[in-house]
Protein backbone atom coordinates (compact mmCIF):
# COMPACT_ATOMS: atom_id res chain seq x y z
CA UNK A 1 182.82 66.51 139.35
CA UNK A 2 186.74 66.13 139.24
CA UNK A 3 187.19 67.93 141.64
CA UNK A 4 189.82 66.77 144.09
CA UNK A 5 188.55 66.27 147.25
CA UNK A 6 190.75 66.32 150.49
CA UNK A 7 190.08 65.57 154.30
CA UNK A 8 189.85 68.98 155.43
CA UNK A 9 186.51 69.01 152.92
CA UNK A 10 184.93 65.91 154.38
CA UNK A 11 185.97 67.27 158.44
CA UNK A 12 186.02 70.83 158.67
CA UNK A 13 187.97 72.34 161.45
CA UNK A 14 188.68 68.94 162.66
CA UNK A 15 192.42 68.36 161.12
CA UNK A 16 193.01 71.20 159.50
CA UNK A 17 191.90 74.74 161.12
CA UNK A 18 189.73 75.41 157.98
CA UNK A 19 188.71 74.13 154.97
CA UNK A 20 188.01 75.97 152.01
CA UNK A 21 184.80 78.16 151.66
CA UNK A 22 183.69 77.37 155.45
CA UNK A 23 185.14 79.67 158.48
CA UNK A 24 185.26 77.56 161.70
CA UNK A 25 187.30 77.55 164.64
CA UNK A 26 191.34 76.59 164.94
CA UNK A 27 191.66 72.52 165.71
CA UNK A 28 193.69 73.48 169.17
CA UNK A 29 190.82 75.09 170.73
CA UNK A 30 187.98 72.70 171.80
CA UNK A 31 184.83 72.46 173.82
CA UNK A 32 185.10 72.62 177.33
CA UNK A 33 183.11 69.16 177.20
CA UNK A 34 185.40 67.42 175.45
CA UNK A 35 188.46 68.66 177.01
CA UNK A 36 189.96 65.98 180.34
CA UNK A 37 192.25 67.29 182.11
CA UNK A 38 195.87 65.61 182.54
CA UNK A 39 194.24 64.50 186.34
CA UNK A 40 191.06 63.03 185.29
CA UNK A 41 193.34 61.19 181.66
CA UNK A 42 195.79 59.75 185.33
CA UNK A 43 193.04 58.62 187.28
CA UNK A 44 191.64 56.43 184.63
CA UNK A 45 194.63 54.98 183.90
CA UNK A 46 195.01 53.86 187.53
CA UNK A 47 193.89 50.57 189.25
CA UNK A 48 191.13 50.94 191.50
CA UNK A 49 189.89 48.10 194.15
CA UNK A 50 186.15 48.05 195.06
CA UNK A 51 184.65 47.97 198.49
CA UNK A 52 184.91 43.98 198.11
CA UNK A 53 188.31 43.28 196.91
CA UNK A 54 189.40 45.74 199.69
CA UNK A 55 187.63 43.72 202.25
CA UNK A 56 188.76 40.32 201.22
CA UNK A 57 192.21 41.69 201.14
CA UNK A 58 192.07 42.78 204.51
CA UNK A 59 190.53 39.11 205.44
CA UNK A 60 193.04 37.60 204.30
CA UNK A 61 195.87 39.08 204.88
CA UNK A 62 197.02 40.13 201.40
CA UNK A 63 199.32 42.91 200.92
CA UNK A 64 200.18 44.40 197.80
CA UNK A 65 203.33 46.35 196.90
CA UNK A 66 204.64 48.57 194.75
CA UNK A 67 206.08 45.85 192.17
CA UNK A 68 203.39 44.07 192.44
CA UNK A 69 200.88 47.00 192.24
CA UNK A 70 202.99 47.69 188.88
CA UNK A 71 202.51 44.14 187.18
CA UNK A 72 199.08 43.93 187.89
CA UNK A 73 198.45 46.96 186.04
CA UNK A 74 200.95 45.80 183.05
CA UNK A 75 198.56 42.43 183.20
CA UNK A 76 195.47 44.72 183.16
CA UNK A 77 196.92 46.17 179.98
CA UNK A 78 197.60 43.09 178.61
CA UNK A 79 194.24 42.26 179.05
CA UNK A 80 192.35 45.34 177.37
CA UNK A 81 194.65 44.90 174.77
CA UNK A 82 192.77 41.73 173.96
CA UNK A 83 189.64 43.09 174.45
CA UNK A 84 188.46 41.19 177.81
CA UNK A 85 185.91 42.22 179.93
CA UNK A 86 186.45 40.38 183.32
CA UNK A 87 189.83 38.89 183.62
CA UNK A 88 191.41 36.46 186.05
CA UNK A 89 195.42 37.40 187.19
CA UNK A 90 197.05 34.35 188.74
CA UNK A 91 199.87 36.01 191.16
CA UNK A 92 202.37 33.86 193.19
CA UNK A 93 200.10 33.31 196.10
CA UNK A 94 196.93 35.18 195.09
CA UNK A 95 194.46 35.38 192.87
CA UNK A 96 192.56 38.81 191.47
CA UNK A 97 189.26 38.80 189.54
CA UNK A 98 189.30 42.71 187.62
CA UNK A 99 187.18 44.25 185.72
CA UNK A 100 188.70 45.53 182.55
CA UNK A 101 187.67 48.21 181.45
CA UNK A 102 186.95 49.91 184.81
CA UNK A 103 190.46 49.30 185.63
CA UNK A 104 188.82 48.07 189.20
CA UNK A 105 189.72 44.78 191.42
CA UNK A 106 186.47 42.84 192.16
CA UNK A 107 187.60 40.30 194.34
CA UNK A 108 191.02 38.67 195.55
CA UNK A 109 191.78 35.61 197.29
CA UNK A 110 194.94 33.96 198.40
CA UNK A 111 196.76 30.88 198.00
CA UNK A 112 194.38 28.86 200.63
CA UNK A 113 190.95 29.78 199.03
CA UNK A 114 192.27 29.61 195.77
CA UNK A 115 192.58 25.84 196.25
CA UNK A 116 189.44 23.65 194.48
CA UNK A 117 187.73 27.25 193.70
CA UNK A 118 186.00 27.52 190.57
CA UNK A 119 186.19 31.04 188.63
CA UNK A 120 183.37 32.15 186.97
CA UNK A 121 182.20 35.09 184.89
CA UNK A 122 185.75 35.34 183.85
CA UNK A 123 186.67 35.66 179.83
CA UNK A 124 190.55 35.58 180.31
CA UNK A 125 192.93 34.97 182.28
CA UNK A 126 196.29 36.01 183.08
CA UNK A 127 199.53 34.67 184.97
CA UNK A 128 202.38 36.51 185.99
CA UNK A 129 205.23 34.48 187.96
């Protein structure tokens, strides 16, 4: 019983390519399963808007651009960073309700209806300048 016992013992062919006594595969080659492609690893990282948000932008008028696009994702970070779920990001003259970890925009509203509006559901909230 004193023998020493290292990592590559307790997960075979998951750090180390093999551990003694056991054959198994090399670390670099992996299930086709479990391997994402460098695509599907972008497209999760990007910010989605639903059907909703898309329509209420389109109500009312709100645009967003590319600096814009780009804080609102460095917000969303932010956010998953602290662990929230549904997140409220105060903008200049709009207002975004997103859902965290879907990276996805659930609603947005501009400076008008964001005036005596309640938010609800919401477990942060977040305001960029």
């Amino acid at each position: 019983m004193n023998e020493r016992m290292t990592i590559g013992q307790l997960y075979p062919g998951r750090i180390y390519p093999a551990a003694p006594g056991k054959t198994s595969k090399p670390a670099t080659t992996q299930d086709a399963s479990s391997q994402t492609s460098f695509d599907e690893l972008l497209q999760g990282n990007l910010l989605k808007f639903s059907n909703h948000a898309a329509k209420r932008l389109e109500q009312r008028g709100i645009e967003i651009k590319g600096e814009q696009l780009d804080r609102l994702n460095h917000a969303v970070e932010k956010a998953a960073a602290k662990g929230s779920k549904e997140s409220l990001i105060l903008m200049k003259d709009m207002a975004l309700i997103v859902n965290v970890p879907n990276r996805t925009v659930v609603t947005a509203m501009d400076g008008k209806s964001m005036k005596d509006n309640v938010f609800t559901q919401i477990d942060s909230a977040v305001v960029l300048s």
